[in-house]
N, C-alpha and C. Protein backbone atom coordinates (compact mmCIF):
# COMPACT_ATOMS: atom_id res chain seq x y z
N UNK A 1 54.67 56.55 65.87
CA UNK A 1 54.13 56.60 64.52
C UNK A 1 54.17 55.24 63.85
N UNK A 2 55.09 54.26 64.03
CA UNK A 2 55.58 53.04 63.33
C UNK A 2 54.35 52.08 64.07
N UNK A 3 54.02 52.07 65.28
CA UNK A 3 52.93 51.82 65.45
C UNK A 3 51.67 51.96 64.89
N UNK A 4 51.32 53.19 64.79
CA UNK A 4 50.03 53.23 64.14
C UNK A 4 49.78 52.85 62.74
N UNK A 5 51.02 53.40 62.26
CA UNK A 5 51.06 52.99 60.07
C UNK A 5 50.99 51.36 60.13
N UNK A 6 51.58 50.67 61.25
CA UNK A 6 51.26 49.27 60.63
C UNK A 6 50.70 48.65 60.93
N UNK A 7 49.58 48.86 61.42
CA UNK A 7 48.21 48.24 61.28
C UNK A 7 47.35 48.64 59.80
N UNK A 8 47.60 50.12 59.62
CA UNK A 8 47.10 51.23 58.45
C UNK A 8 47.56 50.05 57.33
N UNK A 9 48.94 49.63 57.12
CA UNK A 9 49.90 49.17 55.97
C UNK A 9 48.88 47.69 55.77
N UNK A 10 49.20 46.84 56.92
CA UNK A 10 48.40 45.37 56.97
C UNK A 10 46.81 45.66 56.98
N UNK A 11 46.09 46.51 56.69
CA UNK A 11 44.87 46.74 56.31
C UNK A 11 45.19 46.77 54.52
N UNK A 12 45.44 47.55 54.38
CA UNK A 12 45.75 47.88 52.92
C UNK A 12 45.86 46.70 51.91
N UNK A 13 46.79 45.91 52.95
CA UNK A 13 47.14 44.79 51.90
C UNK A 13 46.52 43.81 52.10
N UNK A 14 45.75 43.81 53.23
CA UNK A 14 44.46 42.68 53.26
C UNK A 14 43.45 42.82 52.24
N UNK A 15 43.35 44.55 52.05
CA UNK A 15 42.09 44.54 51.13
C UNK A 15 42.58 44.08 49.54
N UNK A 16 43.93 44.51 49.47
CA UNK A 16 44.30 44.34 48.08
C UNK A 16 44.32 42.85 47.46
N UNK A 17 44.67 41.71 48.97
CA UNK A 17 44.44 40.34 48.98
C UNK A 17 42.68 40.28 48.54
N UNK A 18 42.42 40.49 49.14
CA UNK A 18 40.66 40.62 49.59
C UNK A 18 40.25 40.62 47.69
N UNK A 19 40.94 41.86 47.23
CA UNK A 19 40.41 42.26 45.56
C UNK A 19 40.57 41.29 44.82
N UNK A 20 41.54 41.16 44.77
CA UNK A 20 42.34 40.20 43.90
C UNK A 20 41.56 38.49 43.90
N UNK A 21 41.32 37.99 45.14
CA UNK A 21 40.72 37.13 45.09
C UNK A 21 39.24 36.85 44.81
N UNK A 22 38.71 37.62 45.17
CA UNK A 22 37.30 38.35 44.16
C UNK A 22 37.37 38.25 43.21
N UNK A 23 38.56 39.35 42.20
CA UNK A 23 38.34 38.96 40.87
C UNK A 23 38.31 37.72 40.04
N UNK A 24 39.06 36.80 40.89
CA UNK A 24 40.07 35.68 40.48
C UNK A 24 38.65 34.92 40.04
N UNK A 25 37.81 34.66 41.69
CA UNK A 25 36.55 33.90 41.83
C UNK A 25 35.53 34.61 40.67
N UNK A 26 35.25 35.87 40.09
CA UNK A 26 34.24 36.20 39.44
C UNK A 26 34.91 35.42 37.46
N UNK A 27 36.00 35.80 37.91
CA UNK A 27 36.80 34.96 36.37
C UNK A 27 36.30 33.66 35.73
N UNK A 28 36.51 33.08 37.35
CA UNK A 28 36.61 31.84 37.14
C UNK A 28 35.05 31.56 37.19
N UNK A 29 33.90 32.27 37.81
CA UNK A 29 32.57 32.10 37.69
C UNK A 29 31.63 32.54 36.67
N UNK A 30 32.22 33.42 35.71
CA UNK A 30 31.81 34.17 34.74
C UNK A 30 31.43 32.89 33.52
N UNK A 31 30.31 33.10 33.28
CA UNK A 31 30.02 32.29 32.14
C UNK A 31 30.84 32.04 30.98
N UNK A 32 31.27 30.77 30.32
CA UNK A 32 31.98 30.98 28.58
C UNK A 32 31.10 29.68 27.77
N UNK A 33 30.71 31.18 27.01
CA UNK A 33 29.57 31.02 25.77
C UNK A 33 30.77 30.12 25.09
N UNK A 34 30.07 29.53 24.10
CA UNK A 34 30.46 29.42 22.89
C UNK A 34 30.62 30.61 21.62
N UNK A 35 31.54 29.94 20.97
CA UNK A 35 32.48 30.92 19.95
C UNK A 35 31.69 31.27 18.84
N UNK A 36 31.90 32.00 18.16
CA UNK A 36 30.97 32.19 16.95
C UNK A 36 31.00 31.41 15.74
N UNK A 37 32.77 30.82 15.85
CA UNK A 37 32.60 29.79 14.83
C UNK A 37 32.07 28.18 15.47
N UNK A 38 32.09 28.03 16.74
CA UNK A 38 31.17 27.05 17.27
C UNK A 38 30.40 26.25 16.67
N UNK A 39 30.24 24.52 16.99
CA UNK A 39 29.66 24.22 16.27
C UNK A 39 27.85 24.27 16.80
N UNK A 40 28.10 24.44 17.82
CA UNK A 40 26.75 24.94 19.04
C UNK A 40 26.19 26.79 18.56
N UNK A 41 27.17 27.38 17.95
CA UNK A 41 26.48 28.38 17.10
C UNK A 41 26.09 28.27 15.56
N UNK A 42 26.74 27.41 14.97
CA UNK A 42 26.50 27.06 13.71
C UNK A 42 24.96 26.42 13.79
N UNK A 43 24.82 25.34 14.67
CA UNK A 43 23.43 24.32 14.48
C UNK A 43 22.94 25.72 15.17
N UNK A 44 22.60 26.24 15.83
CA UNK A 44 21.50 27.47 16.40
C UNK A 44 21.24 28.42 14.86
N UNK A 45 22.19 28.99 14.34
CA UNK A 45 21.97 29.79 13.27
C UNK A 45 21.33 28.47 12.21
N UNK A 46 21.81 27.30 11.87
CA UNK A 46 21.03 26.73 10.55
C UNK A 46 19.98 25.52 10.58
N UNK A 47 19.64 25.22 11.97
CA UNK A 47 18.52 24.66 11.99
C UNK A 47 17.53 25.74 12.85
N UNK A 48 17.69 26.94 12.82
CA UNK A 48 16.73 27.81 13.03
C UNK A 48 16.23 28.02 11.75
N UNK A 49 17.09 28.30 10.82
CA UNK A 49 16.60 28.50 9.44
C UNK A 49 16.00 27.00 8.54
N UNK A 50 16.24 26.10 9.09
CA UNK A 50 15.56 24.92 8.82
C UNK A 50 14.13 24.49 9.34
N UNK A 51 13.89 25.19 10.36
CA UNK A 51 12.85 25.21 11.29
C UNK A 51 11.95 26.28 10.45
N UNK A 52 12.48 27.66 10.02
CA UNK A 52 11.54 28.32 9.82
C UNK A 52 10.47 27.58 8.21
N UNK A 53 11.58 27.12 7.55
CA UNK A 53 10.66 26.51 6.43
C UNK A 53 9.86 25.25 6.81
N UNK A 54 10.15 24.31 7.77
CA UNK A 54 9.06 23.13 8.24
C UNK A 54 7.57 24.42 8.72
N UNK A 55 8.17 25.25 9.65
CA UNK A 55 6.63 26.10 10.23
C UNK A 55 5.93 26.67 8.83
N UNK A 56 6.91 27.00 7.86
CA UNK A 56 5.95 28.17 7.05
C UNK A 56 5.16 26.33 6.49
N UNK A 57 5.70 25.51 6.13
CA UNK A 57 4.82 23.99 5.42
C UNK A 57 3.56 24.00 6.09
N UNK A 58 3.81 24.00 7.35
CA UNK A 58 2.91 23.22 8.39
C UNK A 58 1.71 24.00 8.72
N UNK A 59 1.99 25.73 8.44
CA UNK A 59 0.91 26.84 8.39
C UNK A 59 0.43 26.66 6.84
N UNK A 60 0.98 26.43 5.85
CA UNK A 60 -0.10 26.20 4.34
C UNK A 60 -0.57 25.24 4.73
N UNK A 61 -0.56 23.84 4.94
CA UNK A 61 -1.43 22.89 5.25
C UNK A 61 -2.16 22.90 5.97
N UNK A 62 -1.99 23.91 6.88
CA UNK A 62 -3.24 24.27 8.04
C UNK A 62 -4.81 24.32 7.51
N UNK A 63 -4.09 25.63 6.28
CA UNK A 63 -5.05 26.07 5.34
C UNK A 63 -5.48 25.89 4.53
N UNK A 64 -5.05 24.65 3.80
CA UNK A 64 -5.55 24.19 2.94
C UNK A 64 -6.46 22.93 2.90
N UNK A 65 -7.72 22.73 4.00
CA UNK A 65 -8.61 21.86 3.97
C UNK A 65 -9.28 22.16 5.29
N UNK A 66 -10.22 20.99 6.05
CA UNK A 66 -10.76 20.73 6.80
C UNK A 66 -10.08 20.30 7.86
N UNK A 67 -9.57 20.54 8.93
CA UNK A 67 -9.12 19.51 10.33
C UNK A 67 -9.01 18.16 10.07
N UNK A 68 -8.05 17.63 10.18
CA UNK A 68 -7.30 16.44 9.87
C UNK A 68 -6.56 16.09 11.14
N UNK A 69 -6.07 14.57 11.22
CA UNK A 69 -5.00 14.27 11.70
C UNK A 69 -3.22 14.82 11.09
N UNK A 70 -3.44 14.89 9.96
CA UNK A 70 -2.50 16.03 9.58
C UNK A 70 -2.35 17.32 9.69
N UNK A 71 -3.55 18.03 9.56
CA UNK A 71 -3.68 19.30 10.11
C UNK A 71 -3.20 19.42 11.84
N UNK A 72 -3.88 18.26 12.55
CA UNK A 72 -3.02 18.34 13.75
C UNK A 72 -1.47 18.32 14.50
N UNK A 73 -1.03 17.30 13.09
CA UNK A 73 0.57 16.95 13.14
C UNK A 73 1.05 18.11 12.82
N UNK A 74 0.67 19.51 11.81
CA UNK A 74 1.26 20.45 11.16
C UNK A 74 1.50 21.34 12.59
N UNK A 75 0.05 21.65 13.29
CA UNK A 75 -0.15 22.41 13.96
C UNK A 75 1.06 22.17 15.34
N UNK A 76 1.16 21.00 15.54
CA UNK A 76 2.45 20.53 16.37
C UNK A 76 3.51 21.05 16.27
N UNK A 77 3.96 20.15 14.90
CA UNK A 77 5.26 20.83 14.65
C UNK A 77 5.73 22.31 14.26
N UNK A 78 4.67 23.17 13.72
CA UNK A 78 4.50 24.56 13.69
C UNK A 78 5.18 25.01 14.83
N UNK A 79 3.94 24.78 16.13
CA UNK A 79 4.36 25.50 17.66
C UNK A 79 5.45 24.97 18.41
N UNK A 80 6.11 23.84 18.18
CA UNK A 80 7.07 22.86 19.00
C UNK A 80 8.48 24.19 17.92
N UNK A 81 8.48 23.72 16.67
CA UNK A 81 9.66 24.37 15.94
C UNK A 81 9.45 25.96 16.12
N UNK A 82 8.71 26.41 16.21
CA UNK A 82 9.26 27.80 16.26
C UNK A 82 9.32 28.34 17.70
N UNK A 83 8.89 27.52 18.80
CA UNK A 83 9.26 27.91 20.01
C UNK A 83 10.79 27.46 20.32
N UNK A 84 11.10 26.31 19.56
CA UNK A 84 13.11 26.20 19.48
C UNK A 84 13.95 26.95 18.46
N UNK A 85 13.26 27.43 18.06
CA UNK A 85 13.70 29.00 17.07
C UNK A 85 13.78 29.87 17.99
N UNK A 86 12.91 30.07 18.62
CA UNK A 86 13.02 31.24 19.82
C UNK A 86 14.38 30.62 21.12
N UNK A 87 14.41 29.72 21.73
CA UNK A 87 14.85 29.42 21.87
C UNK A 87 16.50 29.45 21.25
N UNK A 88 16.23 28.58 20.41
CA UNK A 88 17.90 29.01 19.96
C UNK A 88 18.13 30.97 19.13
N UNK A 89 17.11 31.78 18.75
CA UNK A 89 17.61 32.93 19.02
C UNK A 89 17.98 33.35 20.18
N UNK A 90 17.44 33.26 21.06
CA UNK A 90 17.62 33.36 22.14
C UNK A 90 19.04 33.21 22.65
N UNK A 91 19.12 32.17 22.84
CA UNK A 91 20.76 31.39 22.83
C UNK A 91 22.09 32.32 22.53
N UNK A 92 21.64 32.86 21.12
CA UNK A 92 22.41 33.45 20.09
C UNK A 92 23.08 34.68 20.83
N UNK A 93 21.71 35.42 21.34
CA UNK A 93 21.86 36.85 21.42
C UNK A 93 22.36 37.21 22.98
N UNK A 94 21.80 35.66 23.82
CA UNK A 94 23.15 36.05 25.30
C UNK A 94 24.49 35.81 24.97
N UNK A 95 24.86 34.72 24.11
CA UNK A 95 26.58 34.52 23.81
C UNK A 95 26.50 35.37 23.10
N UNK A 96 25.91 36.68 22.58
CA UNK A 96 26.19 38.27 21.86
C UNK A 96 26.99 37.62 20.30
N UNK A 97 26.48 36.85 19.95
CA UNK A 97 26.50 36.61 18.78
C UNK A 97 25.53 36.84 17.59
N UNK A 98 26.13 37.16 15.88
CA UNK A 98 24.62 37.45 15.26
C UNK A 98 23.82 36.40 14.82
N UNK A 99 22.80 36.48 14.70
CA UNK A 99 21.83 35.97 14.29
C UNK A 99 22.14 35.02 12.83
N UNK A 100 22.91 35.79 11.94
CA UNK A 100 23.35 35.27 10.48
C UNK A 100 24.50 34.95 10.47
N UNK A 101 24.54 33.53 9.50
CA UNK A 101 26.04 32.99 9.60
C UNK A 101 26.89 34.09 8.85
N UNK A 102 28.14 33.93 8.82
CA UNK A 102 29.34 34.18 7.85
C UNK A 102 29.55 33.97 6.79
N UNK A 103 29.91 32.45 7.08
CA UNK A 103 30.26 31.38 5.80
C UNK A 103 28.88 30.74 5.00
N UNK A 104 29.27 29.61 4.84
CA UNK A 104 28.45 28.67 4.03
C UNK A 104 27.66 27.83 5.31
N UNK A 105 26.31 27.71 4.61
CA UNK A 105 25.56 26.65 5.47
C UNK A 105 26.11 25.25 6.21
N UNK A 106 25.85 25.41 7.00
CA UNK A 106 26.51 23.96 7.44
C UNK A 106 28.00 23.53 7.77
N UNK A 107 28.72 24.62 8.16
CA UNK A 107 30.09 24.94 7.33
C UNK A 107 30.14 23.35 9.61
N UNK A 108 29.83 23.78 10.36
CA UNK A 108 30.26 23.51 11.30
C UNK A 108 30.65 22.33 11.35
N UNK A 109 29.18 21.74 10.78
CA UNK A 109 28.96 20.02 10.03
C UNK A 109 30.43 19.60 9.54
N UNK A 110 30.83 20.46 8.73
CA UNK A 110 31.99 19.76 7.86
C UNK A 110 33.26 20.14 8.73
N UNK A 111 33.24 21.23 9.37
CA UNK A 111 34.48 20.81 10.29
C UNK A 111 34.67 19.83 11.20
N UNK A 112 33.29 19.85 11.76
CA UNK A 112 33.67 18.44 12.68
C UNK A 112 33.62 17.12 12.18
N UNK A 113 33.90 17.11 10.59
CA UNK A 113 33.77 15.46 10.01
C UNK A 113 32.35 14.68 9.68
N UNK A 114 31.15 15.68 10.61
CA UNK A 114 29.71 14.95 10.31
C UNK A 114 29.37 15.41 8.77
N UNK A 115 28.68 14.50 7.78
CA UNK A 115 28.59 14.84 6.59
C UNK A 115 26.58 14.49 6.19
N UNK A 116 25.95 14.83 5.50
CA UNK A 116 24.90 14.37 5.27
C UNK A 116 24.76 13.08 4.52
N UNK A 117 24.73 11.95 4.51
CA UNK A 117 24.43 10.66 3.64
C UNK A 117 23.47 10.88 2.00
N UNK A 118 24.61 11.05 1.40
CA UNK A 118 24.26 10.87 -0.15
C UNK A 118 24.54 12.35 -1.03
N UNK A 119 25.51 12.63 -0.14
CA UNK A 119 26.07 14.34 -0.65
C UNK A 119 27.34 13.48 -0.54
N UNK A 120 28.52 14.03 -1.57
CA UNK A 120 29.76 14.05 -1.29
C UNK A 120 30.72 14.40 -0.43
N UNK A 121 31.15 13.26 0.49
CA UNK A 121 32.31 14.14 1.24
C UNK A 121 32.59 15.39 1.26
N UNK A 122 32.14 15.93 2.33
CA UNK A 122 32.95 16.97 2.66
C UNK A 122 31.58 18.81 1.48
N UNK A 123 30.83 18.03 1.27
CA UNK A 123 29.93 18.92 0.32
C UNK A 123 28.45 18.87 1.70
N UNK A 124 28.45 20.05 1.80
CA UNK A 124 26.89 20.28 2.45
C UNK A 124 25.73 20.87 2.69
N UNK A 125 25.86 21.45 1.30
CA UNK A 125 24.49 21.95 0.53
C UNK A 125 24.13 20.70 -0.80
N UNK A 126 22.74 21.36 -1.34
CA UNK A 126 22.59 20.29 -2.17
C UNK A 126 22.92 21.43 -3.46
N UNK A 127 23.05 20.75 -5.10
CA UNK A 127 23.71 21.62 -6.16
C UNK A 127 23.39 22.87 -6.43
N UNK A 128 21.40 22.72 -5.96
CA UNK A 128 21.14 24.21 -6.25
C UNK A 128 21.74 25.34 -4.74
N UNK A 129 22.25 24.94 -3.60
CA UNK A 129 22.63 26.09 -2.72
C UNK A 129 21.83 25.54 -1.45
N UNK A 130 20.70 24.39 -1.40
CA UNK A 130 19.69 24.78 -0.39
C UNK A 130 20.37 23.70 0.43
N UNK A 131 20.10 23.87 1.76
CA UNK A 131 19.93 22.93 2.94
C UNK A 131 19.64 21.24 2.58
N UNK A 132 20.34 20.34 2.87
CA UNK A 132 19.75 18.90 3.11
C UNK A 132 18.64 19.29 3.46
N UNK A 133 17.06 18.33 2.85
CA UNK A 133 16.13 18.37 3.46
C UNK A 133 15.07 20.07 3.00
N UNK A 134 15.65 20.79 2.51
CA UNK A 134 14.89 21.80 2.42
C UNK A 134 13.92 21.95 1.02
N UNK A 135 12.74 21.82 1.14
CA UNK A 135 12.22 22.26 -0.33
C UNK A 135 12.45 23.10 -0.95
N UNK A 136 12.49 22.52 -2.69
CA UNK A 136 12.74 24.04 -3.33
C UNK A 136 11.25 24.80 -3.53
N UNK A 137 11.76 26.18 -4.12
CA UNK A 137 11.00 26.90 -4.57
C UNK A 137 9.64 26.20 -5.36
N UNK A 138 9.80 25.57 -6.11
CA UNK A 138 9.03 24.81 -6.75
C UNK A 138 7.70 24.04 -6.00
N UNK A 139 8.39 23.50 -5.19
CA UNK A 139 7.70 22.79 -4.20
C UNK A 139 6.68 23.55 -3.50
N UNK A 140 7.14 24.10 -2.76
CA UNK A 140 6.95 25.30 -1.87
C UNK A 140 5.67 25.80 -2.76
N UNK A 141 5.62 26.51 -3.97
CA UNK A 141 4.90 26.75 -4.97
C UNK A 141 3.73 26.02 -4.75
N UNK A 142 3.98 24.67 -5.21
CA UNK A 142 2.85 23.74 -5.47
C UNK A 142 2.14 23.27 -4.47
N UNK A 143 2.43 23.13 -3.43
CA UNK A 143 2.19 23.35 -2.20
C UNK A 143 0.80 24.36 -1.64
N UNK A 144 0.99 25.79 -1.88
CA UNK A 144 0.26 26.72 -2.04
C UNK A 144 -0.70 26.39 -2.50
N UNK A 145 -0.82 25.71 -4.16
CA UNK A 145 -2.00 25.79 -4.68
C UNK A 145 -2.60 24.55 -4.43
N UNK A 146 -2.57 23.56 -3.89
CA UNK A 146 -3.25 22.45 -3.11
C UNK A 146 -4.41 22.54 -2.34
N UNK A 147 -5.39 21.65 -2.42
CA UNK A 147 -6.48 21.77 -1.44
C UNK A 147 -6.29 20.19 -0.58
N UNK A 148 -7.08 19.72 0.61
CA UNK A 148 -7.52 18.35 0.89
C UNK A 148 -6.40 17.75 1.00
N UNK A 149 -6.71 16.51 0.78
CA UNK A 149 -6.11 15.23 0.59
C UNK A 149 -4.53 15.54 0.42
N UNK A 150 -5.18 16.27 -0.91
CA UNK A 150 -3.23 16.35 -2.53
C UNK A 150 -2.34 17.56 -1.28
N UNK A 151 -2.61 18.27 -0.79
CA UNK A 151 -2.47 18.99 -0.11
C UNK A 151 -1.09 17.91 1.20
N UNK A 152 -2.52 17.41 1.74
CA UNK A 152 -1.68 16.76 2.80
C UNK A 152 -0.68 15.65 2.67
N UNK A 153 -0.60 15.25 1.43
CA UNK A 153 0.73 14.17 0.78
C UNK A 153 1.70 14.81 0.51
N UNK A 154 1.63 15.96 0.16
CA UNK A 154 2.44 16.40 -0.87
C UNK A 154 3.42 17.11 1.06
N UNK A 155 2.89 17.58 1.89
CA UNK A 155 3.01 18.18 3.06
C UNK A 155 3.84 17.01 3.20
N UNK A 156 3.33 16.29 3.83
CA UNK A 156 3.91 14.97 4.44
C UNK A 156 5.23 14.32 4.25
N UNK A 157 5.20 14.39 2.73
CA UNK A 157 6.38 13.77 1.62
C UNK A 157 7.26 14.69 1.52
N UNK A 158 7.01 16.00 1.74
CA UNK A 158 8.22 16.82 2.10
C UNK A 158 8.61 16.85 3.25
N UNK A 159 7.75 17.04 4.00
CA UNK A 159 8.09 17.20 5.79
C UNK A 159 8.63 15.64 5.86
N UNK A 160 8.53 14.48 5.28
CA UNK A 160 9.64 12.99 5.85
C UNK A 160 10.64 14.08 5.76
N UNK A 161 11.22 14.82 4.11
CA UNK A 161 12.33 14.47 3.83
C UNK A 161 13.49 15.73 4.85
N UNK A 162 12.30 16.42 5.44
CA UNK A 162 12.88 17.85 6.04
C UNK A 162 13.65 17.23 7.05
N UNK A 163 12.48 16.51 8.02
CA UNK A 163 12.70 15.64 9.34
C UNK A 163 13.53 14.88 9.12
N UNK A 164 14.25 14.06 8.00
CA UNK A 164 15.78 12.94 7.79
C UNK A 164 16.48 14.17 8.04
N UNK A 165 16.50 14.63 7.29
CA UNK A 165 17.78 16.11 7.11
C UNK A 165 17.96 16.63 8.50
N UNK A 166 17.33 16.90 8.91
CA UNK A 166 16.71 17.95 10.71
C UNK A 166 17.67 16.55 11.59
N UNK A 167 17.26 15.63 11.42
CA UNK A 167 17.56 14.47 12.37
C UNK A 167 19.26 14.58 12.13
N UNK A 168 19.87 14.65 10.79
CA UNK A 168 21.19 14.22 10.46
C UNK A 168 21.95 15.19 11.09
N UNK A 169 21.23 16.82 11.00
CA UNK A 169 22.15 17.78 11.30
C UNK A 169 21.72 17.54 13.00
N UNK A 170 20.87 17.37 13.69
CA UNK A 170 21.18 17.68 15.15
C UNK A 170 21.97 16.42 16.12
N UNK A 171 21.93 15.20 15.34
CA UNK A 171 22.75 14.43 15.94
C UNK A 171 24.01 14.32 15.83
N UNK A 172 24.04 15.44 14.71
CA UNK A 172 25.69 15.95 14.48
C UNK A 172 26.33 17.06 16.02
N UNK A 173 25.04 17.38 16.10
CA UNK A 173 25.10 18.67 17.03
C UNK A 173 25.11 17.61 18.50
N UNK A 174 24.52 16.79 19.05
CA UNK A 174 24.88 16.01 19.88
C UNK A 174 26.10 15.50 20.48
N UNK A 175 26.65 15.04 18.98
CA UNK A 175 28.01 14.50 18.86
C UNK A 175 28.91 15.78 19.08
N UNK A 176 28.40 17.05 18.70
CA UNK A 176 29.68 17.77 18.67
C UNK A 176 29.53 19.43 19.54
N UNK A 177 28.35 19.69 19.46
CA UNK A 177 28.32 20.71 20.37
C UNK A 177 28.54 20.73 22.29
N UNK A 178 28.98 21.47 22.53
CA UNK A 178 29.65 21.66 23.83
C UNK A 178 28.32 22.34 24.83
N UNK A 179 28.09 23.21 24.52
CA UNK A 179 26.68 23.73 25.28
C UNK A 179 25.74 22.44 26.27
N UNK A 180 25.13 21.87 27.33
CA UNK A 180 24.81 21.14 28.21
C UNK A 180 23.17 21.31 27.49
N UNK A 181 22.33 22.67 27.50
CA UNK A 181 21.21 23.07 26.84
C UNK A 181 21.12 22.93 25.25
N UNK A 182 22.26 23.16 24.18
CA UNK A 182 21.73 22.65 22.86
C UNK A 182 21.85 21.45 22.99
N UNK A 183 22.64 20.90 23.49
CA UNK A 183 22.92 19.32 23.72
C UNK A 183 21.75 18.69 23.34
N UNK A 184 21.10 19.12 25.34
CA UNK A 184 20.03 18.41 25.57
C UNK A 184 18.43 18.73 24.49
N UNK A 185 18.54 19.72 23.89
CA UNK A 185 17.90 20.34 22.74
C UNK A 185 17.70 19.40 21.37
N UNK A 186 19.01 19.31 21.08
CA UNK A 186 19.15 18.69 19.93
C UNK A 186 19.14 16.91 20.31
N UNK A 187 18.95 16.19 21.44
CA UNK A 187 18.41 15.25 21.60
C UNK A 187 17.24 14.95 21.48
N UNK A 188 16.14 15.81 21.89
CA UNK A 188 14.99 16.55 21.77
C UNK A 188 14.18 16.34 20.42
N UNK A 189 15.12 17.32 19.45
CA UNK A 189 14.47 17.53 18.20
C UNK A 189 15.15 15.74 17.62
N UNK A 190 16.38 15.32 17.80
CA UNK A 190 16.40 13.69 17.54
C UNK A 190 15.30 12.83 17.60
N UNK A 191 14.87 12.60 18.47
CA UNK A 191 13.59 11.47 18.86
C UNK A 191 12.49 12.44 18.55
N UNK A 192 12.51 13.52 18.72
CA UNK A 192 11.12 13.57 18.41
C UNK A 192 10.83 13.95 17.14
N UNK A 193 11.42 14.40 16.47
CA UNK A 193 11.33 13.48 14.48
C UNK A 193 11.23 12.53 14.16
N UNK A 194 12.00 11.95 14.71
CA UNK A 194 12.02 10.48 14.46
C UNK A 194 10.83 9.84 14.76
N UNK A 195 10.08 10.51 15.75
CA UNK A 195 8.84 9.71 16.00
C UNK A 195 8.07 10.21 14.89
N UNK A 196 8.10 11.55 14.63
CA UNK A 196 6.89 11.90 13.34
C UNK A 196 7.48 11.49 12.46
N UNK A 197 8.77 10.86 11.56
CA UNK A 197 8.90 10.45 10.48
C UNK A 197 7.70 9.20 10.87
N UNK A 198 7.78 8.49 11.83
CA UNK A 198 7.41 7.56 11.58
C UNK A 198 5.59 7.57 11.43
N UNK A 199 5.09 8.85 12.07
CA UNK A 199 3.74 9.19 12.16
C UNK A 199 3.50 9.27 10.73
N UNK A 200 4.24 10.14 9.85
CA UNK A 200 3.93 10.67 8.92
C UNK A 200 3.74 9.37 7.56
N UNK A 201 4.95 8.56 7.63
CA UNK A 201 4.75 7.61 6.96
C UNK A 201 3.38 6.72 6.92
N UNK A 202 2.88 6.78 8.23
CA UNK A 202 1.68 5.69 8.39
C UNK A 202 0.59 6.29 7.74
N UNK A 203 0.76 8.27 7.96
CA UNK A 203 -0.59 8.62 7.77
C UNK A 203 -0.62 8.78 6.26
N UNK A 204 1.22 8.58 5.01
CA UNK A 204 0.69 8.38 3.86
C UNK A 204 0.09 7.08 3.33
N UNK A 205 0.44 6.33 4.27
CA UNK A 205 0.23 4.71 3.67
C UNK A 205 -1.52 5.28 4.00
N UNK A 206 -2.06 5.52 4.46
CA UNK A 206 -3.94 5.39 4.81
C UNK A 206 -4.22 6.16 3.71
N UNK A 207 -3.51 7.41 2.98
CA UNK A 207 -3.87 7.78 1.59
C UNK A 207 -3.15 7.67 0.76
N UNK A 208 -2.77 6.52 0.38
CA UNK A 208 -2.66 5.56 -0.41
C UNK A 208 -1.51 6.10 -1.22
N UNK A 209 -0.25 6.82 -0.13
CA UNK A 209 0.68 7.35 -1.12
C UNK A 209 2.11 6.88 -0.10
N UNK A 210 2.87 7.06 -1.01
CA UNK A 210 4.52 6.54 -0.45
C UNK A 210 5.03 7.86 -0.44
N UNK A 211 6.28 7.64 0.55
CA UNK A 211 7.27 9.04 0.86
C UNK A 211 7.92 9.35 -0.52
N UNK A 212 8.23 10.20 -0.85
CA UNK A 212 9.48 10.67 -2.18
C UNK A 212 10.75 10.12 -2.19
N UNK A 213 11.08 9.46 -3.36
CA UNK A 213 12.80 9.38 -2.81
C UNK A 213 13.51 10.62 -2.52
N UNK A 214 14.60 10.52 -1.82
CA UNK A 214 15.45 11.28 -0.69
C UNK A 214 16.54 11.57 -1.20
N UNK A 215 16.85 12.85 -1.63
CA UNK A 215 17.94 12.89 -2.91
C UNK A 215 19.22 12.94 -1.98
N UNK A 216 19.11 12.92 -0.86
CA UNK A 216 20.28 12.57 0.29
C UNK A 216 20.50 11.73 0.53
N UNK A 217 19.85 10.46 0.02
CA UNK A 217 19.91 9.04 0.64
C UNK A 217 19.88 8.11 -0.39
């Protein structure tokens, strides 16, 4: 009998070796998201919501004239930003995180020390509540009732000031998010603002208008 059980016994405990090291390897292979207070979930939740107000700009100016070289720049940044909206929802909902922050806008920004230029230490909304860079209501408004030309300055001169703001928060996200994909994302949306700030400026200088001062700067 002592014969046969111990082969039976050293099976047993091969497989139990066998389990164990399986699990060990799936542990150690199992993906780890980022956290919810993350600063790689923070920039996904508030430059998604920064994104959605550049697209809703860039769809009124669509409509408000004839085909333009601005109408083309809108139409860009429209489809480029809300396909990294999708994107970073996206993001959101495999690390099974929600969609809406907790706290305060920007809260990630200020933990990791990045601040917006011309806000107070450690402050990172502007007085009325909104986003660096975000138009108010007002704007937004006037905007609407625009045709032509007045239309596409008024677009422009907001969209510089969206794109400084957009630029400040994702190179924060460079510097500080952990993710390999927002990383390389938010390098992305870096330079390539930066190139349309600089588009946008040229195309106000040809109608004969200057950017807004930058109540962040």
């Amino acid at each position: 009998m002592r014969e046969v059980r111990r082969p039976l016994l050293l099976s047993a405990g091969a497989l139990v070796i066998a389990l164990v090291a399986g699990l060990g390897g799936w542990l150690l292979a199992r993906p780890s998201y980022p956290a919810d207070d993350s600063a790689d979930a923070g920039f996904a939740r508030d430059m998604g919501a920064h994104h959605a107000q550049a697209v809703e700009m860039s769809w009124i100016v669509r409509g408000a004239g004839p085909r333009s070289d601005v109408s083309t720049l809108a139409y860009d940044i429209a489809t480029s930003q809300e396909n990294q909206r999708g994107q970073m929802r996206g993001w959101l909902v495999t690390w099974g995180l929600s969609q809406a922050r907790t706290g305060e806008p920007m809260d990630w920004m200020k933990k990791s020390g990045h601040n917006h230029t011309g806000l107070a230490p450690g402050t990172m909304v502007m007085p009325d509540g909104r986003m660096p860079g975000m138009a108010t209501d007002a704007q937004m408004a006037r905007l609407r009732t625009l045709q032509g030309q007045a239309a596409e300055v008024l677009y422009l001169q907001l969209m510089i000031i969206h794109h400084r703001a957009g630029v400040t928060m994702a190179q924060a996200c460079v510097e500080t998010c952990q993710d390999p994909d927002v990383v390389n994302l938010a390098k992305t949306m870096v330079n390539g603002q930066r190139s349309e700030i600089t588009l946008m400026t040229d195309y106000l200088k040809k109608r004969g208008a200057q950017p807004l001062p930058d109540p962040t700067r």
